[in-house]
PDB file of N, CA and C in Angstrom:
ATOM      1  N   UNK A   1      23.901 -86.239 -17.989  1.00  0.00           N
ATOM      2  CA  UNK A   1      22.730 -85.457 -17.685  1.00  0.00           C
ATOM      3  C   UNK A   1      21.697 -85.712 -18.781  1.00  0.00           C
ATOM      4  N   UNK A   2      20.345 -86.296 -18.134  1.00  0.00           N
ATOM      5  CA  UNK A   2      19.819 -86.334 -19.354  1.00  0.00           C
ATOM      6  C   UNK A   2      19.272 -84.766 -19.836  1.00  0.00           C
ATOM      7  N   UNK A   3      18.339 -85.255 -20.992  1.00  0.00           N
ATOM      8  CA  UNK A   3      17.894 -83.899 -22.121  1.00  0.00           C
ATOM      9  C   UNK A   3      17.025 -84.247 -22.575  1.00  0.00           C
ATOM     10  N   UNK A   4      15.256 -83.516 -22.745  1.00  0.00           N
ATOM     11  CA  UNK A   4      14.662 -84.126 -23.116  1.00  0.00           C
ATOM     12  C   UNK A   4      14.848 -83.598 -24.808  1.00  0.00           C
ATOM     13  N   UNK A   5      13.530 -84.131 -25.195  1.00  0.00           N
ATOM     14  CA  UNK A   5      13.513 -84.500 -27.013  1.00  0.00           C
ATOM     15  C   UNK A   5      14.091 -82.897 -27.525  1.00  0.00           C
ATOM     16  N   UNK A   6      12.871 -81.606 -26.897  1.00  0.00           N
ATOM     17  CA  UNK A   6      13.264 -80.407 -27.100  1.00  0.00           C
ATOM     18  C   UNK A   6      14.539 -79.991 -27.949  1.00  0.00           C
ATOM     19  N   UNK A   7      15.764 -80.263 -26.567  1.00  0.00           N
ATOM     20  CA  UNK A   7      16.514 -79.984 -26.927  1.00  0.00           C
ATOM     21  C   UNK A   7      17.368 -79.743 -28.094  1.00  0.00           C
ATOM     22  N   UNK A   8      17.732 -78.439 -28.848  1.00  0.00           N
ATOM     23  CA  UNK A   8      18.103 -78.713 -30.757  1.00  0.00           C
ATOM     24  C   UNK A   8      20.145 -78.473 -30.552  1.00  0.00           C
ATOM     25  N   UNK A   9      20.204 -79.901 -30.182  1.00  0.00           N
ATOM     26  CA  UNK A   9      21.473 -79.672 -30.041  1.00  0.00           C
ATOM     27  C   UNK A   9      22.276 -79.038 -31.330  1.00  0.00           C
ATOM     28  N   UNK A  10      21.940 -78.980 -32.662  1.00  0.00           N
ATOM     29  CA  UNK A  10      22.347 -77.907 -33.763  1.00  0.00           C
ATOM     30  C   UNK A  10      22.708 -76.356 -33.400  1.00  0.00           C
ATOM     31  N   UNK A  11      21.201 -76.673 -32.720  1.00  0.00           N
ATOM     32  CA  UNK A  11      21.093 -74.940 -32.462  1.00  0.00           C
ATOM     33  C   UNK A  11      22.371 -74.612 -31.416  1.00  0.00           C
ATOM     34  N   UNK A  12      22.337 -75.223 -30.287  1.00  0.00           N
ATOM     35  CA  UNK A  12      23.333 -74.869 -29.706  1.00  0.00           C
ATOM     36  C   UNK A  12      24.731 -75.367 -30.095  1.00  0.00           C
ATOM     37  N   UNK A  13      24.828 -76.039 -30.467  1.00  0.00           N
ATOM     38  CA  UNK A  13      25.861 -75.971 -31.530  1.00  0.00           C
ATOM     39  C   UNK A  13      26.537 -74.582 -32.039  1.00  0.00           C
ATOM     40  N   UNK A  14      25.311 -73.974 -32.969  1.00  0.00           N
ATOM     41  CA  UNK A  14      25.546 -72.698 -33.534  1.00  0.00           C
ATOM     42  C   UNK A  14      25.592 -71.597 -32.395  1.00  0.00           C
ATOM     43  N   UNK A  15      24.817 -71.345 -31.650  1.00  0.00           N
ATOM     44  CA  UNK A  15      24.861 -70.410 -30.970  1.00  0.00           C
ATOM     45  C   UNK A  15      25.859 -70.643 -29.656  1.00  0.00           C
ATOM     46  N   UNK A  16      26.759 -71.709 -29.844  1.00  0.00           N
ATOM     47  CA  UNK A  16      28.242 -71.837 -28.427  1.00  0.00           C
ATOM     48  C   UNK A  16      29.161 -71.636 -29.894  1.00  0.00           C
ATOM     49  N   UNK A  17      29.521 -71.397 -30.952  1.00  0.00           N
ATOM     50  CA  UNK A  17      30.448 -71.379 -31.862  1.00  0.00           C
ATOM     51  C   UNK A  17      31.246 -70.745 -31.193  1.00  0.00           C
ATOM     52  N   UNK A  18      32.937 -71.729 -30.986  1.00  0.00           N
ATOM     53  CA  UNK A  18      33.824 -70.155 -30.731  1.00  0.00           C
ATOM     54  C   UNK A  18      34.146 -70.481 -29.154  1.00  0.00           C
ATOM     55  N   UNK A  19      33.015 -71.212 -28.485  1.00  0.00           N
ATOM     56  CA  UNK A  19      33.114 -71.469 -27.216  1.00  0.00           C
ATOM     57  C   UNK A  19      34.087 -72.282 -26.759  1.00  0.00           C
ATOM     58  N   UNK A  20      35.064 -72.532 -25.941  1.00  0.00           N
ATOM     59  CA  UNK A  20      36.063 -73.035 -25.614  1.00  0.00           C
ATOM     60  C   UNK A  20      35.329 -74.255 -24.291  1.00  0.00           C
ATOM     61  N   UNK A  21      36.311 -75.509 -24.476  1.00  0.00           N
ATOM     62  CA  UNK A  21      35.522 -76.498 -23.639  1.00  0.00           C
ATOM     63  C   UNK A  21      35.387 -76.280 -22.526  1.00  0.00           C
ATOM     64  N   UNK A  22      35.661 -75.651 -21.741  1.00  0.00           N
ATOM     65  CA  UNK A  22      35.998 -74.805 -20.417  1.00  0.00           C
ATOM     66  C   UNK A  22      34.481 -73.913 -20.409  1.00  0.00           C
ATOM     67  N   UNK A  23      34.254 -73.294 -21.176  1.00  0.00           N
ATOM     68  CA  UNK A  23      32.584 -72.640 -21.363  1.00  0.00           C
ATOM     69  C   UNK A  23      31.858 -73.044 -21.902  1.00  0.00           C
ATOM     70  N   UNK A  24      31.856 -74.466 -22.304  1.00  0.00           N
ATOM     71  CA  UNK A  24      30.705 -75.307 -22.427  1.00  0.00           C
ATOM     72  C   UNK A  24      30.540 -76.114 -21.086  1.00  0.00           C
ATOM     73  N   UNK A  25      31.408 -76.565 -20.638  1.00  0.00           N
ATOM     74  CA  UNK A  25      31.371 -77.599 -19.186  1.00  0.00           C
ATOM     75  C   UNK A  25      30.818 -75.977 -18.302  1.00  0.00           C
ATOM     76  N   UNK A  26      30.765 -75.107 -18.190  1.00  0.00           N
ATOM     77  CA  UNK A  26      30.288 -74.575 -17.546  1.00  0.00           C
ATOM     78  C   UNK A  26      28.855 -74.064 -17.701  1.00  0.00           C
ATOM     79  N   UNK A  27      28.181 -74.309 -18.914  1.00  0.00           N
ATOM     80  CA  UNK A  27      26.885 -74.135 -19.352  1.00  0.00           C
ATOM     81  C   UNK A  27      26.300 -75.649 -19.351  1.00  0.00           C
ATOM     82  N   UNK A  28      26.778 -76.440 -19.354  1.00  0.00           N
ATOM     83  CA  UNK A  28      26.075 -77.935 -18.645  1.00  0.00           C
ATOM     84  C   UNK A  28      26.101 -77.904 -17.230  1.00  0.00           C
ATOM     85  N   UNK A  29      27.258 -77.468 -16.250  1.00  0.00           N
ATOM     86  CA  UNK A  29      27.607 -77.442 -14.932  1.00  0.00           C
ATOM     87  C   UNK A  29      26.051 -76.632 -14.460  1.00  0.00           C
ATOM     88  N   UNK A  30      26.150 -75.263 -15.398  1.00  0.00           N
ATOM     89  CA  UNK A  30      25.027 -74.842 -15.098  1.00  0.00           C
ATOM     90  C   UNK A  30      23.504 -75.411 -14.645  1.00  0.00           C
ATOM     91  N   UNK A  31      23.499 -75.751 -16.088  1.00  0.00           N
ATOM     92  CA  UNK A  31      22.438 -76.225 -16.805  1.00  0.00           C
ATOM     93  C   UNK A  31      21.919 -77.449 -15.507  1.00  0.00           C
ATOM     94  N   UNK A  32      22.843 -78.405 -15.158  1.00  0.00           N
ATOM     95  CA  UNK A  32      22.463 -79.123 -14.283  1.00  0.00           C
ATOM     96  C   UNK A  32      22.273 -78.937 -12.571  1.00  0.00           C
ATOM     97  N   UNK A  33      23.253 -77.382 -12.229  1.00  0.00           N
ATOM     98  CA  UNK A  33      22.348 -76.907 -11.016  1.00  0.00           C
ATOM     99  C   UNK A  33      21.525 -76.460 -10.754  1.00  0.00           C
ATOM    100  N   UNK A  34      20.917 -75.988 -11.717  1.00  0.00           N
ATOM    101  CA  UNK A  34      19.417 -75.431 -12.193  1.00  0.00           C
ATOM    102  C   UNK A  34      18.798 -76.230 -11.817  1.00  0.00           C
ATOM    103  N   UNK A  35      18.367 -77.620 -12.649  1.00  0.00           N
ATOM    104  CA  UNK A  35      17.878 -78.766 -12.707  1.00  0.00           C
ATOM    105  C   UNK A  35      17.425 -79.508 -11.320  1.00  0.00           C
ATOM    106  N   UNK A  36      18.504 -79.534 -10.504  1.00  0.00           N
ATOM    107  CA  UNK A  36      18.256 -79.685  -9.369  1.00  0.00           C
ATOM    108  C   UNK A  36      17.792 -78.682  -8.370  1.00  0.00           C
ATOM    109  N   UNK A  37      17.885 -77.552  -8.625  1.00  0.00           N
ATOM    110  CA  UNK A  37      17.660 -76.442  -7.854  1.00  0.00           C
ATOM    111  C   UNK A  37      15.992 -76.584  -8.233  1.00  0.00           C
ATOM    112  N   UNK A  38      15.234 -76.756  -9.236  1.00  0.00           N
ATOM    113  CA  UNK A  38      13.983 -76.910 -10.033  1.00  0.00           C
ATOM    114  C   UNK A  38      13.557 -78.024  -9.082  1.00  0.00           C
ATOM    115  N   UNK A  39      14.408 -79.036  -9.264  1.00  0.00           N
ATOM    116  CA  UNK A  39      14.125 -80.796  -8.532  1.00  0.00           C
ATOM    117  C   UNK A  39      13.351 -80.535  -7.246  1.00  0.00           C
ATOM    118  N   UNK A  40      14.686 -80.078  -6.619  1.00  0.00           N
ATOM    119  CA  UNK A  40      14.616 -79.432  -4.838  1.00  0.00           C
ATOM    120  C   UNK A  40      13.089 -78.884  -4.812  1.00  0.00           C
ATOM    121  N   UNK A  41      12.676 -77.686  -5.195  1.00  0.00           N
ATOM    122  CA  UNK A  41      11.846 -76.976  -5.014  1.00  0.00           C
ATOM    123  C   UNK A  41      10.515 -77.772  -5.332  1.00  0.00           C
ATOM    124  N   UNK A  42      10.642 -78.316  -6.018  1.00  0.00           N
ATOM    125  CA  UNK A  42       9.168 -79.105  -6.255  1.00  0.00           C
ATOM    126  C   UNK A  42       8.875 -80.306  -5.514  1.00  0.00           C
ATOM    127  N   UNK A  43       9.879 -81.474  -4.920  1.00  0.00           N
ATOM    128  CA  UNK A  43       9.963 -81.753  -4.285  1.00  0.00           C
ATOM    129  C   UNK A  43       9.561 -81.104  -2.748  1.00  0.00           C
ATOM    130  N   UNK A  44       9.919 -79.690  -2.453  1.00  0.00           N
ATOM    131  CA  UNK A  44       9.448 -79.091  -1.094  1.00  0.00           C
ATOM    132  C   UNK A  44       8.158 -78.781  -1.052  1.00  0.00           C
ATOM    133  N   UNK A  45       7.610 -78.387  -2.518  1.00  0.00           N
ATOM    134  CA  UNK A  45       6.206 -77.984  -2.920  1.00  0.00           C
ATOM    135  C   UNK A  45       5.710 -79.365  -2.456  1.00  0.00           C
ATOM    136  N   UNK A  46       5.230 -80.632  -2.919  1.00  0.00           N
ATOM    137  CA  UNK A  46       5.393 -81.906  -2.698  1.00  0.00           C
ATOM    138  C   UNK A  46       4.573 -82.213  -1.189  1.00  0.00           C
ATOM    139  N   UNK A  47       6.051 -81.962  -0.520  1.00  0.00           N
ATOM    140  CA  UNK A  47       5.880 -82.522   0.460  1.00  0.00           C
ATOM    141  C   UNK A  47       4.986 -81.352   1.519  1.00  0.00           C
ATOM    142  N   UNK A  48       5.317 -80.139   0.903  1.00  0.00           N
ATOM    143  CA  UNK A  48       4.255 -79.044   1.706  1.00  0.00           C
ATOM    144  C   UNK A  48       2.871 -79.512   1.252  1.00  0.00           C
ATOM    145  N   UNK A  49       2.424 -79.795   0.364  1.00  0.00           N
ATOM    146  CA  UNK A  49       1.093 -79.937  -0.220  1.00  0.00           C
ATOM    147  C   UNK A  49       0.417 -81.554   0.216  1.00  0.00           C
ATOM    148  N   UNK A  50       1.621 -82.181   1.052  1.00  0.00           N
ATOM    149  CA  UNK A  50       1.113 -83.551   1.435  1.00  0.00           C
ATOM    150  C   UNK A  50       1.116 -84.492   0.567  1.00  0.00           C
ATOM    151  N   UNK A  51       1.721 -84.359  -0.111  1.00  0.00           N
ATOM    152  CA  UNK A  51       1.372 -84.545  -1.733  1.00  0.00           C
ATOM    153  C   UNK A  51       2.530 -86.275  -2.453  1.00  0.00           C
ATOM    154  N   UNK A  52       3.438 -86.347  -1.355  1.00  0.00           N
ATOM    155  CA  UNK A  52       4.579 -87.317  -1.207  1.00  0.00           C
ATOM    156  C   UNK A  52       4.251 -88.834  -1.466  1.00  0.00           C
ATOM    157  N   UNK A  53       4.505 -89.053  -2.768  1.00  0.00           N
ATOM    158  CA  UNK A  53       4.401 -90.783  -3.199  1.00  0.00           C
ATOM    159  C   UNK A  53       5.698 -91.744  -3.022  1.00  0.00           C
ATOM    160  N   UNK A  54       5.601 -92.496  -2.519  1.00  0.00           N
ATOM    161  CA  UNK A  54       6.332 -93.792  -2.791  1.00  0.00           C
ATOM    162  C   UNK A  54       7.047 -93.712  -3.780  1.00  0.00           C
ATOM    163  N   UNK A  55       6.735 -93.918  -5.272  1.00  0.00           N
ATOM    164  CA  UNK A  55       7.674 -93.544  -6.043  1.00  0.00           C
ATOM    165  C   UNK A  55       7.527 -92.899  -6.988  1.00  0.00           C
ATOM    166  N   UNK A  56       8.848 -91.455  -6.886  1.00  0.00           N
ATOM    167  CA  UNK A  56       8.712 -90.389  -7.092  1.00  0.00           C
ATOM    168  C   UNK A  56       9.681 -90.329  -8.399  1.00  0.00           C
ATOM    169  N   UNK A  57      10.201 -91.475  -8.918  1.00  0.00           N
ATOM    170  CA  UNK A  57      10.433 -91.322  -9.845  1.00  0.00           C
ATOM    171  C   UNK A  57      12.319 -90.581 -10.157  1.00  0.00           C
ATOM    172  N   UNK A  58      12.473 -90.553 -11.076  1.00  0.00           N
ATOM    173  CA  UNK A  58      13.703 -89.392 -10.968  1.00  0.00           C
ATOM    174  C   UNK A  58      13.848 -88.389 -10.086  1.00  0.00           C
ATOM    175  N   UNK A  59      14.626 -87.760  -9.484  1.00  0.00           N
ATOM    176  CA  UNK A  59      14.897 -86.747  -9.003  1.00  0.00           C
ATOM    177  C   UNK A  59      15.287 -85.549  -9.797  1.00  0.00           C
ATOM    178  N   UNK A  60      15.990 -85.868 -10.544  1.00  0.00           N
ATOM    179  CA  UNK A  60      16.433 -84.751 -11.629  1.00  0.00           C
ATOM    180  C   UNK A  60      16.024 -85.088 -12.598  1.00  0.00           C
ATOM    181  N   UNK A  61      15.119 -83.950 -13.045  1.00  0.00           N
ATOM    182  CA  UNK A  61      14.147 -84.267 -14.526  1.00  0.00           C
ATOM    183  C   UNK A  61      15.010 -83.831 -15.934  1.00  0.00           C
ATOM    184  N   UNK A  62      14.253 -84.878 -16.999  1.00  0.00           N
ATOM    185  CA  UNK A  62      15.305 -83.805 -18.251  1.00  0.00           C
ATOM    186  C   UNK A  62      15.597 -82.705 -18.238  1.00  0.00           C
ATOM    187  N   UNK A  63      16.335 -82.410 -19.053  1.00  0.00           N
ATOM    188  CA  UNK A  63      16.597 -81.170 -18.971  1.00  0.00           C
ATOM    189  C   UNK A  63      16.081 -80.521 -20.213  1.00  0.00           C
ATOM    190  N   UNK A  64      15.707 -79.040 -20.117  1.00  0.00           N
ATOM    191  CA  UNK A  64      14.532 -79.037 -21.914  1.00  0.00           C
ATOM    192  C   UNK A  64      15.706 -77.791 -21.827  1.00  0.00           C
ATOM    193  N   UNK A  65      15.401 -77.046 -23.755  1.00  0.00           N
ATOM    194  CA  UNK A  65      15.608 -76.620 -24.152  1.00  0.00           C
ATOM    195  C   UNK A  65      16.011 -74.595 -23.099  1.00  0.00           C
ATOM    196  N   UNK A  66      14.735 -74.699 -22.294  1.00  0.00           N
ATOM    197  CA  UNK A  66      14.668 -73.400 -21.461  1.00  0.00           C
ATOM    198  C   UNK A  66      15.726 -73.785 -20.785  1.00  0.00           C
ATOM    199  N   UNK A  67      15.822 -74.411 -20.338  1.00  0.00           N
ATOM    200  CA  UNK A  67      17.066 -74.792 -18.944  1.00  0.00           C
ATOM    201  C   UNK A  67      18.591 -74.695 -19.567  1.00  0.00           C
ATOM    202  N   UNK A  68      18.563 -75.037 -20.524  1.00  0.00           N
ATOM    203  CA  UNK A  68      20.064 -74.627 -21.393  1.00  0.00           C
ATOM    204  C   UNK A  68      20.048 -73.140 -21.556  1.00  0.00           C
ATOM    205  N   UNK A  69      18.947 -72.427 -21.906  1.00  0.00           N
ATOM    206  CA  UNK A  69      18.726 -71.554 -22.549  1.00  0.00           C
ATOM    207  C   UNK A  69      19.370 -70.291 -21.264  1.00  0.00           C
ATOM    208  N   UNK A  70      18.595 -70.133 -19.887  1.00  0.00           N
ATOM    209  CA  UNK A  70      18.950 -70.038 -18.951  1.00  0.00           C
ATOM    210  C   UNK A  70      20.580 -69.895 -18.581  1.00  0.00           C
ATOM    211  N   UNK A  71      21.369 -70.550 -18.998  1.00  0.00           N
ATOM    212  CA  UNK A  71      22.763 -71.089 -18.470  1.00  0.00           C
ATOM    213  C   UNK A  71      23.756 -70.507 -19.373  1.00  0.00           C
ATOM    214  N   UNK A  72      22.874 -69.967 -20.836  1.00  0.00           N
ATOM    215  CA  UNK A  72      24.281 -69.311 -21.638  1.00  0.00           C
ATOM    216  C   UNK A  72      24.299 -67.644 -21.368  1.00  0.00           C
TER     217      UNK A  72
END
């Protein structure tokens, strides 16, 4: 999954301390249905607004710092 620059993987670091790998794979699991759930919707915005290019590039955008933030 990508992540953009934002992201202070330290920080979360510090603030998952303690977290077991089982509740981190579930705050990325998160983190990345969000992402697409974000994708989806703008994409529908998009195509409601007529708005639909050829190439659209990624589908699932980085992921920033809010979108982790969201998921813990």
């Amino acid at each position: 999954m990508p992540a953009v620059k934002d992201v202070d993987i330290d920080y979360l670091a510090k603030v998952t301390h303690g977290f077991s790998g089982a509740d981190l794979t579930e705050i990325c699991q998160r983190a990345c249905k969000l992402a697409i759930r974000e994708s989806i919707e703008i994409e529908i915005r998009r195509e409601r607004d007529r708005d639909v290019h050829a190439d659209a590039g990624d589908m699932v955008p980085p992921q920033s710092f809010p979108t982790f933030s969201k998921c813990m």
